[in-house]
C-alpha atoms as a PDB file:
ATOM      1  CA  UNK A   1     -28.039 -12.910  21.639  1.00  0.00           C
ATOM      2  CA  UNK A   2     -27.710 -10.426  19.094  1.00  0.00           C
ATOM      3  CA  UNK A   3     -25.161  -8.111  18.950  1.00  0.00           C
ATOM      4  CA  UNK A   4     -24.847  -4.322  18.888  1.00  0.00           C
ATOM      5  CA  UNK A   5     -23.687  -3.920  15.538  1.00  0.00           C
ATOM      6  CA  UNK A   6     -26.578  -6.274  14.631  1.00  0.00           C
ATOM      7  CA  UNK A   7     -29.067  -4.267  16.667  1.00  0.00           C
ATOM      8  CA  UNK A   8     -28.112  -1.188  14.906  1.00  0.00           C
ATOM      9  CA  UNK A   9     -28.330  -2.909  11.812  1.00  0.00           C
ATOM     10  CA  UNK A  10     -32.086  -4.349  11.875  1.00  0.00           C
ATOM     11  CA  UNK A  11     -32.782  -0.658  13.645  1.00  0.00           C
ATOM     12  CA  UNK A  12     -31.985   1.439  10.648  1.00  0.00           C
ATOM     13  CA  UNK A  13     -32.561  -1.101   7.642  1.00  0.00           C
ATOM     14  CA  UNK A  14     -35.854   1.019   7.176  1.00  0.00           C
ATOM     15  CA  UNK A  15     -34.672   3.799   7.865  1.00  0.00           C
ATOM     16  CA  UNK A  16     -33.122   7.192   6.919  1.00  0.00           C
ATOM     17  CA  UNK A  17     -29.636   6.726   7.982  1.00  0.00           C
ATOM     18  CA  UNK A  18     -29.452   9.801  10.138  1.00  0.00           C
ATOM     19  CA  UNK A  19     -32.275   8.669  12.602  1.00  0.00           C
ATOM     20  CA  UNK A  20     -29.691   6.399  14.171  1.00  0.00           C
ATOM     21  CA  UNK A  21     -28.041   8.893  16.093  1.00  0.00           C
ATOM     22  CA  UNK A  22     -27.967  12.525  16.261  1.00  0.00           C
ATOM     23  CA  UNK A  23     -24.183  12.792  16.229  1.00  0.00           C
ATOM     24  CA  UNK A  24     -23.499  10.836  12.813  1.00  0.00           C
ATOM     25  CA  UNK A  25     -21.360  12.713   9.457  1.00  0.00           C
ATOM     26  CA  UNK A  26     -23.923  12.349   6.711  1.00  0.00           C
ATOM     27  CA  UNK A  27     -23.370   9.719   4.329  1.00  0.00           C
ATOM     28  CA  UNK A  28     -25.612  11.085   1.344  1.00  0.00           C
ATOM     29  CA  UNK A  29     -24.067  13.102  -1.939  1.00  0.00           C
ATOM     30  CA  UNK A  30     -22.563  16.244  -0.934  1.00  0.00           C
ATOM     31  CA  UNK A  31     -23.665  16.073   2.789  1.00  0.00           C
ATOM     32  CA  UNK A  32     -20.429  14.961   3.958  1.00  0.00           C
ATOM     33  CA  UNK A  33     -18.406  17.171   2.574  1.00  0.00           C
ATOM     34  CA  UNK A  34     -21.359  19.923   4.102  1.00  0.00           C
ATOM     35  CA  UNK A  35     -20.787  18.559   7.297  1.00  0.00           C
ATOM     36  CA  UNK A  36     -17.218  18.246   7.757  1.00  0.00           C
ATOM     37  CA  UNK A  37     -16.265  22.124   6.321  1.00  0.00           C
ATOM     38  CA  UNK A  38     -19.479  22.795   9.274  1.00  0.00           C
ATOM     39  CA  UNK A  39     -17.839  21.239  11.657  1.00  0.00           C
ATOM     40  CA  UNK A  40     -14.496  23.053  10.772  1.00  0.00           C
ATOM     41  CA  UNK A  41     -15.905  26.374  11.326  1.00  0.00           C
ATOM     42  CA  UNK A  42     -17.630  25.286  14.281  1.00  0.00           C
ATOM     43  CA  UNK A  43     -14.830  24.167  15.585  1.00  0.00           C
ATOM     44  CA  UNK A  44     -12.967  27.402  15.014  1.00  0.00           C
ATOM     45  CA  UNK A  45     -15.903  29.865  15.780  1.00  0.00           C
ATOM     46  CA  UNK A  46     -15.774  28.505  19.500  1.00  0.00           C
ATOM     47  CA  UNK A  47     -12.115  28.737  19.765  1.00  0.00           C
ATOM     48  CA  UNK A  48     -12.566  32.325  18.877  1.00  0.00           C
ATOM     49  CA  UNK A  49     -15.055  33.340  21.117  1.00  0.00           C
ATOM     50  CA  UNK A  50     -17.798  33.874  18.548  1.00  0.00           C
ATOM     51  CA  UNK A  51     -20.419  33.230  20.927  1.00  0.00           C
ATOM     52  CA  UNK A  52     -19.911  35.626  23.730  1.00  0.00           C
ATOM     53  CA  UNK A  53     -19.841  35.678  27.316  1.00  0.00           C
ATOM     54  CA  UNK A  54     -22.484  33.181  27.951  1.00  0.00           C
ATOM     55  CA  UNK A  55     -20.786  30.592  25.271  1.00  0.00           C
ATOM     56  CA  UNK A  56     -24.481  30.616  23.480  1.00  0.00           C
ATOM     57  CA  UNK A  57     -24.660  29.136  20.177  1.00  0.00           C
ATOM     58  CA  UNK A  58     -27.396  30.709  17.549  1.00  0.00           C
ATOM     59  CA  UNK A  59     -30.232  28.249  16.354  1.00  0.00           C
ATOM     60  CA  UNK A  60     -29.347  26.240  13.859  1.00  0.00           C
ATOM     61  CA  UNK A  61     -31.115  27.903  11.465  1.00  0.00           C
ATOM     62  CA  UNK A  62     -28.935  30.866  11.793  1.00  0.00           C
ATOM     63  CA  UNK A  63     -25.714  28.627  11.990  1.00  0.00           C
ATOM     64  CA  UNK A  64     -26.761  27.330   9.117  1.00  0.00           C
ATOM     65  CA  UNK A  65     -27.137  30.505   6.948  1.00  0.00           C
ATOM     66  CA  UNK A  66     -23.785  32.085   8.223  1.00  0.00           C
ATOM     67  CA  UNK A  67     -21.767  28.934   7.291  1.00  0.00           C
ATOM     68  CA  UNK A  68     -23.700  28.076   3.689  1.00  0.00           C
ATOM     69  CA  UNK A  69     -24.569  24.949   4.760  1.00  0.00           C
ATOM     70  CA  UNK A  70     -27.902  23.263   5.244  1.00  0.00           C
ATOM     71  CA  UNK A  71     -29.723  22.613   8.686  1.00  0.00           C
ATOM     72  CA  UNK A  72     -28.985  19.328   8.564  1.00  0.00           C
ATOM     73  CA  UNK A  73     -24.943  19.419   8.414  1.00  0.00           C
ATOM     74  CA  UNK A  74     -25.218  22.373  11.213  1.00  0.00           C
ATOM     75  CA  UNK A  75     -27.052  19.164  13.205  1.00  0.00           C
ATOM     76  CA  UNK A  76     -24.591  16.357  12.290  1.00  0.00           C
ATOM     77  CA  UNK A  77     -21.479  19.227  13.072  1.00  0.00           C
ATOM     78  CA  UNK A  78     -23.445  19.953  16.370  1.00  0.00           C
ATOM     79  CA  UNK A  79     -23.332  15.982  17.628  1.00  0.00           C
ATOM     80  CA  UNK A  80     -19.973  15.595  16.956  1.00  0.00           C
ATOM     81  CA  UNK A  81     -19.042  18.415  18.867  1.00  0.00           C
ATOM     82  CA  UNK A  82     -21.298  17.344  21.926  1.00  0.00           C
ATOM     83  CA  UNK A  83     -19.498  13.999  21.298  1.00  0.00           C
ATOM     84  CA  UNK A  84     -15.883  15.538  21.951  1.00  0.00           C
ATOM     85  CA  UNK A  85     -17.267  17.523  24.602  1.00  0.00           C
ATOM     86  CA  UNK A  86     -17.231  21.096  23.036  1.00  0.00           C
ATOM     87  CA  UNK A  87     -20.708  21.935  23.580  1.00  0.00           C
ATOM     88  CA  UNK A  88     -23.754  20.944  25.824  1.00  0.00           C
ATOM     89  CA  UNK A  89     -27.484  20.846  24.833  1.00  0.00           C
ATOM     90  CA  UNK A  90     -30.009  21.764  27.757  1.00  0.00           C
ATOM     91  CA  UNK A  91     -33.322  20.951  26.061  1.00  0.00           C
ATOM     92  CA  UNK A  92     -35.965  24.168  26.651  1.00  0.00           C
ATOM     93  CA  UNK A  93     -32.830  26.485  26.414  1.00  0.00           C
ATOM     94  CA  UNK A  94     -29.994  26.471  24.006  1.00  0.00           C
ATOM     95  CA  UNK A  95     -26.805  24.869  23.122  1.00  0.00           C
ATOM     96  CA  UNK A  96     -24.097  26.478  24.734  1.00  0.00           C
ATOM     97  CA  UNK A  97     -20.383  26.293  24.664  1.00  0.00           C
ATOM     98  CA  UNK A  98     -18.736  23.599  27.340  1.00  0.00           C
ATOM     99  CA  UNK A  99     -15.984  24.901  29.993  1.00  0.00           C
ATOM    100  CA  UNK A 100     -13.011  25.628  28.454  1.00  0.00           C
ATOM    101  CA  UNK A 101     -11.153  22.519  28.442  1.00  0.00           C
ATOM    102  CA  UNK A 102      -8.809  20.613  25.723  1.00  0.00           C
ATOM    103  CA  UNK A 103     -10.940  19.143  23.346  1.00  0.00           C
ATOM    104  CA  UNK A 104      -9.878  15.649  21.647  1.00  0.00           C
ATOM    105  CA  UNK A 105      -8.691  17.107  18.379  1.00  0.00           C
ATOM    106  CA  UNK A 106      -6.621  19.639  20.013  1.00  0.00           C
ATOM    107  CA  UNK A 107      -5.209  17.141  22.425  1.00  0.00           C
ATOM    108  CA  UNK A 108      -3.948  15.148  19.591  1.00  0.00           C
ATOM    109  CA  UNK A 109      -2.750  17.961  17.948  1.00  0.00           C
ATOM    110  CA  UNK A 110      -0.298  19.070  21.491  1.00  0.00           C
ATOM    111  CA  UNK A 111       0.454  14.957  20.909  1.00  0.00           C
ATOM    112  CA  UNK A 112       1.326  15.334  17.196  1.00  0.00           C
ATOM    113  CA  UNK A 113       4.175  17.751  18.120  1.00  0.00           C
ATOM    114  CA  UNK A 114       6.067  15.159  20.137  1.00  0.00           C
ATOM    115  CA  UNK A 115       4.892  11.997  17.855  1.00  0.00           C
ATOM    116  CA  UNK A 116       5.885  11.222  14.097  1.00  0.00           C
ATOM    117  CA  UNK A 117       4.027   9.972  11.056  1.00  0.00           C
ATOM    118  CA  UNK A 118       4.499   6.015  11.956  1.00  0.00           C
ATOM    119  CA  UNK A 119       2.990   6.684  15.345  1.00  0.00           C
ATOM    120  CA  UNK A 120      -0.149   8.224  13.545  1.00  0.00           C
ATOM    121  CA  UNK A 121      -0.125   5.262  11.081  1.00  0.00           C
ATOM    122  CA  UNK A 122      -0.110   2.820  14.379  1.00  0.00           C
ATOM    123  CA  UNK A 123      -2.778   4.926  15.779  1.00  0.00           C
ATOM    124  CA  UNK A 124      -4.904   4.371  12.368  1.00  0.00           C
ATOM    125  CA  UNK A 125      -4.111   1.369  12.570  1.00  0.00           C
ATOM    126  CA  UNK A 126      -5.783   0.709  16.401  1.00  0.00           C
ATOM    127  CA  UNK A 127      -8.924   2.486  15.050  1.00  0.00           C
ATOM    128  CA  UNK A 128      -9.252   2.345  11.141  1.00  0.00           C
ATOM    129  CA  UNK A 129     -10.121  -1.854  11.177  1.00  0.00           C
ATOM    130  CA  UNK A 130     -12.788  -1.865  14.093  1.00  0.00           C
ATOM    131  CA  UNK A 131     -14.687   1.049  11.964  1.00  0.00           C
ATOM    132  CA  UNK A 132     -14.468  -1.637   8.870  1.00  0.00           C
ATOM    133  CA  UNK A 133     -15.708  -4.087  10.708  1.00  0.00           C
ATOM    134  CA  UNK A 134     -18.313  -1.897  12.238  1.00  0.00           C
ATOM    135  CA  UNK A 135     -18.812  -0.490   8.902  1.00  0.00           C
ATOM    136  CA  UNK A 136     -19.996  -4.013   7.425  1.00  0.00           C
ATOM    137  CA  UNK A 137     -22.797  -4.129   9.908  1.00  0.00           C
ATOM    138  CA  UNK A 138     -24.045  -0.529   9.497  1.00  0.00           C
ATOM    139  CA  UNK A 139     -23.558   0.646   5.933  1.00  0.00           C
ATOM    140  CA  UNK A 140     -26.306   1.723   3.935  1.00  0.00           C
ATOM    141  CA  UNK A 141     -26.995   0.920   0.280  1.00  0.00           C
ATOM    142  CA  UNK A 142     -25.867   4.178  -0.146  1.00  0.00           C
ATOM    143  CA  UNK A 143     -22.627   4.630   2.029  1.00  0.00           C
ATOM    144  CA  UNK A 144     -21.362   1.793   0.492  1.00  0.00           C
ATOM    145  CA  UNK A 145     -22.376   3.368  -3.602  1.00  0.00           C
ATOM    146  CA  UNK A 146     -20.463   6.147  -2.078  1.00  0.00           C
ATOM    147  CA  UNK A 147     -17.528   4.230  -1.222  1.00  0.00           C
ATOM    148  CA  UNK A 148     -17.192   2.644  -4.245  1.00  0.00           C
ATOM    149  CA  UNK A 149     -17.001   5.791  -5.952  1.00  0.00           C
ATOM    150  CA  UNK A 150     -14.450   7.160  -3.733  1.00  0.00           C
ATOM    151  CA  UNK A 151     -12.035   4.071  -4.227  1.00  0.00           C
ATOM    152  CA  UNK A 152     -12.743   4.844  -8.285  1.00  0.00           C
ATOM    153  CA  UNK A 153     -11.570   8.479  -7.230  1.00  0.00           C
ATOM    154  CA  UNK A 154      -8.394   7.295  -5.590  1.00  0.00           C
ATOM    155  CA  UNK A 155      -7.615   4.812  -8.530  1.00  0.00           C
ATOM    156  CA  UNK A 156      -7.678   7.523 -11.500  1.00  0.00           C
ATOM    157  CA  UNK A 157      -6.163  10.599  -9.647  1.00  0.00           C
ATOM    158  CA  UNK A 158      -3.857  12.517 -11.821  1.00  0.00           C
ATOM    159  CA  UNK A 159      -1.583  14.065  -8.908  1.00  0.00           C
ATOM    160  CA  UNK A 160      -0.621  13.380  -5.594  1.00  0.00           C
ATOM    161  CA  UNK A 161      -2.936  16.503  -4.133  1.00  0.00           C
ATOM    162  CA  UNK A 162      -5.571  14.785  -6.169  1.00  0.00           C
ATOM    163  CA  UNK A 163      -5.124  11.039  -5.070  1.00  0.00           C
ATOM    164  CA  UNK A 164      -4.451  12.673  -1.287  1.00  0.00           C
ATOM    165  CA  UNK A 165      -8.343  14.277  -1.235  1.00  0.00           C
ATOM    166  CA  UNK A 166      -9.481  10.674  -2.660  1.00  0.00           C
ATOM    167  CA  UNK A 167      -8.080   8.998   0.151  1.00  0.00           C
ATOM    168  CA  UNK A 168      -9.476  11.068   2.807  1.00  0.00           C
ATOM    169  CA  UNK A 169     -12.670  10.765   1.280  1.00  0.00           C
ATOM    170  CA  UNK A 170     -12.940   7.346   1.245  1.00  0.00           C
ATOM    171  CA  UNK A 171     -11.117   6.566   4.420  1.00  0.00           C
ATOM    172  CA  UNK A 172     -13.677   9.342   6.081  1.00  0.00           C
ATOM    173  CA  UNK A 173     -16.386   7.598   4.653  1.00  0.00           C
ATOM    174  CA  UNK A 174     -15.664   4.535   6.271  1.00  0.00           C
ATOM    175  CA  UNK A 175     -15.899   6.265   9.317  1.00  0.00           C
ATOM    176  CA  UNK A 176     -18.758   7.551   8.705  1.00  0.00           C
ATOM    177  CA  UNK A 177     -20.843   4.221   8.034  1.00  0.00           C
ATOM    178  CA  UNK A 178     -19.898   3.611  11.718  1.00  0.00           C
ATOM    179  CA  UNK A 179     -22.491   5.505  12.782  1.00  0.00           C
ATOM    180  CA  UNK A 180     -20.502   6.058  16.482  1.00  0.00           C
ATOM    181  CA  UNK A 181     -19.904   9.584  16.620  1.00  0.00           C
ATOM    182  CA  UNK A 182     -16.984   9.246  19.083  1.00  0.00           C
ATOM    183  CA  UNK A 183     -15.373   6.761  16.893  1.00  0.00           C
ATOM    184  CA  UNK A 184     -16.096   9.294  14.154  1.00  0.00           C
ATOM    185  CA  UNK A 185     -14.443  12.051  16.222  1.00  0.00           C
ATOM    186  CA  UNK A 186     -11.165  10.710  17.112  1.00  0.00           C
ATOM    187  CA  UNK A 187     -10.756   9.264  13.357  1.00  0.00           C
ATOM    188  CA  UNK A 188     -11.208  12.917  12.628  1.00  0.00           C
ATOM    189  CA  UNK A 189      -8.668  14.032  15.431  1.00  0.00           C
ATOM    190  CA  UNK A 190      -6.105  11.592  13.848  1.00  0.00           C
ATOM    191  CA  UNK A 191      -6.646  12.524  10.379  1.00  0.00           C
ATOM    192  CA  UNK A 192      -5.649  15.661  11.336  1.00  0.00           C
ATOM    193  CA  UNK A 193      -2.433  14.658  12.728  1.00  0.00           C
ATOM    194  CA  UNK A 194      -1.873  13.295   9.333  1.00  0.00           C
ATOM    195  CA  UNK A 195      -2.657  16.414   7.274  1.00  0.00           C
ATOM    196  CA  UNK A 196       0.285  17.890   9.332  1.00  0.00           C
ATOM    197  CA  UNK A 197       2.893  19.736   7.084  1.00  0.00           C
ATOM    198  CA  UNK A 198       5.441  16.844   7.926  1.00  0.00           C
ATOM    199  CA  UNK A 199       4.020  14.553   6.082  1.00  0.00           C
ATOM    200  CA  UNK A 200       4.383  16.135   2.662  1.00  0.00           C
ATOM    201  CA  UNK A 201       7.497  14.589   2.362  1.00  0.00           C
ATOM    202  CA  UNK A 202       6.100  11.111   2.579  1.00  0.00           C
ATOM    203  CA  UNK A 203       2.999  11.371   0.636  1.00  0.00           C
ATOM    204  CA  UNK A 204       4.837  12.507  -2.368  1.00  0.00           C
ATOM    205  CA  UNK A 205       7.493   9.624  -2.134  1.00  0.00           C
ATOM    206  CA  UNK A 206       4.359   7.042  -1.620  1.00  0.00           C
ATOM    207  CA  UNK A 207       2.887   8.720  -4.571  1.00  0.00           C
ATOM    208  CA  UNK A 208       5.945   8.690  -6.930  1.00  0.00           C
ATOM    209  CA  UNK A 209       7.085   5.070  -6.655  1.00  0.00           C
ATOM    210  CA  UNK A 210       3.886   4.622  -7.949  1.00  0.00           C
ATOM    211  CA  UNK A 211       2.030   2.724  -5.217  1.00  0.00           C
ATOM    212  CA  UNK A 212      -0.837   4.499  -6.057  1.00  0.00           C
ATOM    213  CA  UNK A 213      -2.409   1.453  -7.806  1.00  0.00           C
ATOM    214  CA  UNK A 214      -2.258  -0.463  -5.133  1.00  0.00           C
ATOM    215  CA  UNK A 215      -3.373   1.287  -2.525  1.00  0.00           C
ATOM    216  CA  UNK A 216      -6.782   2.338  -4.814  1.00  0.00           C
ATOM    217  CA  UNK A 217      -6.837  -1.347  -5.315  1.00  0.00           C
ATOM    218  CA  UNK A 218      -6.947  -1.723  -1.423  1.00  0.00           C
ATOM    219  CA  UNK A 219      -9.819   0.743  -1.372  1.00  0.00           C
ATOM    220  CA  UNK A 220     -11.674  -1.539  -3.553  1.00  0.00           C
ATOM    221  CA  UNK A 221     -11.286  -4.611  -1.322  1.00  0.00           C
ATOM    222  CA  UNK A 222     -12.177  -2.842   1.836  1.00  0.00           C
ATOM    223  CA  UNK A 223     -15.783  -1.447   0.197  1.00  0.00           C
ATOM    224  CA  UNK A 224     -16.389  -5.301  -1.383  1.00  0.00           C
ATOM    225  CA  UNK A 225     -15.726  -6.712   1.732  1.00  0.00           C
ATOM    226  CA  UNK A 226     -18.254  -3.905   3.481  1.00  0.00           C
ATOM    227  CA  UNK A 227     -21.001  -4.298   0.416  1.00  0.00           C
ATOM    228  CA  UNK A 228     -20.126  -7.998   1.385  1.00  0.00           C
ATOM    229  CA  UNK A 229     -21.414  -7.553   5.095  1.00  0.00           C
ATOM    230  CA  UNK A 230     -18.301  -9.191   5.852  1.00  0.00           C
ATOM    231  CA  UNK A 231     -16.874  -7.915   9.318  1.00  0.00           C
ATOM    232  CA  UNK A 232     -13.992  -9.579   9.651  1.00  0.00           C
ATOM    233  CA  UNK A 233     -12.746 -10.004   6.397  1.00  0.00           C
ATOM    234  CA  UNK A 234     -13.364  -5.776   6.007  1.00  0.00           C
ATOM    235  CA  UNK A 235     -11.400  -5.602   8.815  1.00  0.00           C
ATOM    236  CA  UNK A 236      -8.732  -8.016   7.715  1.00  0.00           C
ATOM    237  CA  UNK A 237      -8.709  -6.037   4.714  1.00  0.00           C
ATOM    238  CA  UNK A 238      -8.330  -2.541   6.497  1.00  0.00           C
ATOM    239  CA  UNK A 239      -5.321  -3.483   8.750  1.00  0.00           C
ATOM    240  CA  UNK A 240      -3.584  -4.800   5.075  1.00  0.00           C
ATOM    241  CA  UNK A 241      -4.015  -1.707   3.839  1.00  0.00           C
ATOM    242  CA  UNK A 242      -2.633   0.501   6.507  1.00  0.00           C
ATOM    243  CA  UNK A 243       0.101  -2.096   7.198  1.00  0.00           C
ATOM    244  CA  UNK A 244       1.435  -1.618   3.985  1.00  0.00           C
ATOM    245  CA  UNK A 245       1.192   1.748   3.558  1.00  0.00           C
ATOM    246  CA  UNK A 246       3.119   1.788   6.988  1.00  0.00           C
ATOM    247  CA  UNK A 247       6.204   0.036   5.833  1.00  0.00           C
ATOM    248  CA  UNK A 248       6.404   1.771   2.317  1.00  0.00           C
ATOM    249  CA  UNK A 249       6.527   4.886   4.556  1.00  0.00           C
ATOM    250  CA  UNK A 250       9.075   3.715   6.710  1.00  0.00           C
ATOM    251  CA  UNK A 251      10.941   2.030   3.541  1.00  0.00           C
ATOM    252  CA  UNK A 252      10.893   4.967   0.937  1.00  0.00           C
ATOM    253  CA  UNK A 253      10.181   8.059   2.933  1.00  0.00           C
ATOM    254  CA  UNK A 254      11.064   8.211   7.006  1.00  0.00           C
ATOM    255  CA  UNK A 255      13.689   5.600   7.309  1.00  0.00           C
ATOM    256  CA  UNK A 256      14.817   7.192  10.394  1.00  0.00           C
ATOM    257  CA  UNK A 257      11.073   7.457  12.186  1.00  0.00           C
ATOM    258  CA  UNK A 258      11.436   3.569  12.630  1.00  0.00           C
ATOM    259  CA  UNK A 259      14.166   4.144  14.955  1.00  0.00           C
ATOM    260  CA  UNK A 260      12.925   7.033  16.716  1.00  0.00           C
ATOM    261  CA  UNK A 261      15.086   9.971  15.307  1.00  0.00           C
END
């Protein structure tokens, strides 16, 4: 019996990789980056009310012209929100804002305030090696040209703020080649956790002792391993990766977090 991950593999071989599913991140040049800064504003247009008293959302069209970004982010932005729960579509009418409720992202941002920066690293690392693994079954030729070039990124950044947007990238791209939009979604909602202010402290510490190298070199391994279709040795090689990262943080830069202060 084949497997899901197989399944979806055969599915989209000939195939544009957004078909899959109308919730994915795009995976194509600047697309991503399109879809995430659509999603941001998305995100906060609802929380402010934007869309009035009936919660109605403008056709994409429109969505797309007010945030300068093309129909097809506004459509990836739109499933991930319907993914978390922040919108509903009812086909013949609209898309309309859900009932006000705590959406994923802003759960784990109430969470963030009573957590610290190894409890975020254990939560990436419950979530960050299944979406290598899944990533090795799903990737397209060109999610995985596009991770290559984001572990390049991360190995020749000049600065910390630099290497930090490298990282992201190719962490987020990862995700990405999932093509699970809730898996996509809550890496997002941890990743924000991460971009918290507390962690400056610890990025610049990882960053000066010069473990930059390595962890670019990491990079590298995981997207072989993915070009590779190798599940579980891309997932072997994701958990490495966040593992050490995890105890050079706890080593060099929140000593204390290990023992709960």
């Amino acid at each position: 019996m084949s497997s899901l991950g197989e399944v979806r593999t055969r599915r989209g071989a000939g195939h544009n990789a957004l078909a899959l599913s109308p919730g994915l991140i795009a995976t194509d040049d600047d697309s991503l980056d399109s879809a995430h800064v659509a999603l941001q504003r998305l995100r906060d247009l609802i929380g402010s009310e934007r869309f009035g008293v009936d919660g109605r959302l403008p056709p994409e069209r429109n969505l797309a012209d007010e945030l300068g970004v093309s129909r097809r982010a506004v459509r990836q932005a739109l499933g991930t929100l319907e993914a978390e729960g922040r919108i509903i579509r009812q086909q013949g009418r609209g898309t309309f804002v859900a009932e006000a409720r705590p959406s994923a992202s802003e759960l784990v941002r109430e969470l963030s305030k009573l957590t610290n920066p190894v409890d975020t690293l254990e939560a990436r690392l419950a979530i960050e090696p299944m979406q290598a693994r899944l990533a090795a079954l799903r990737a397209t030729p060109g999610d995985i040209d596009k991770l290559f070039e984001a572990a390049e990124a991360s190995r020749v950044a000049a600065d910390p703020t630099s290497y930090e947007k490298a990282d992201a990238a190719f962490h987020r791209r990862v995700a990405a080649a999932t093509r699970n939009p809730l898996l996509i979604a809550i890496f997002e909602a941890v990743m924000e956790t991460a971009a918290d202010g507390s962690w400056r402290h610890g990025r610049e510490t990882a960053h000066c002792i010069n473990n930059q190298a390595v962890y670019a070199a990491a990079h590298r391994r995981i997207a072989s391993a993915i070009s590779a279709r190798n599940a579980a040795l891309a997932e072997d090689a994701m958990r490495a990766h966040l593992t050490t990262i995890q105890q050079r943080l706890i080593e060099y830069a929140f000593p204390r977090a290990a023992l709960g202060d």
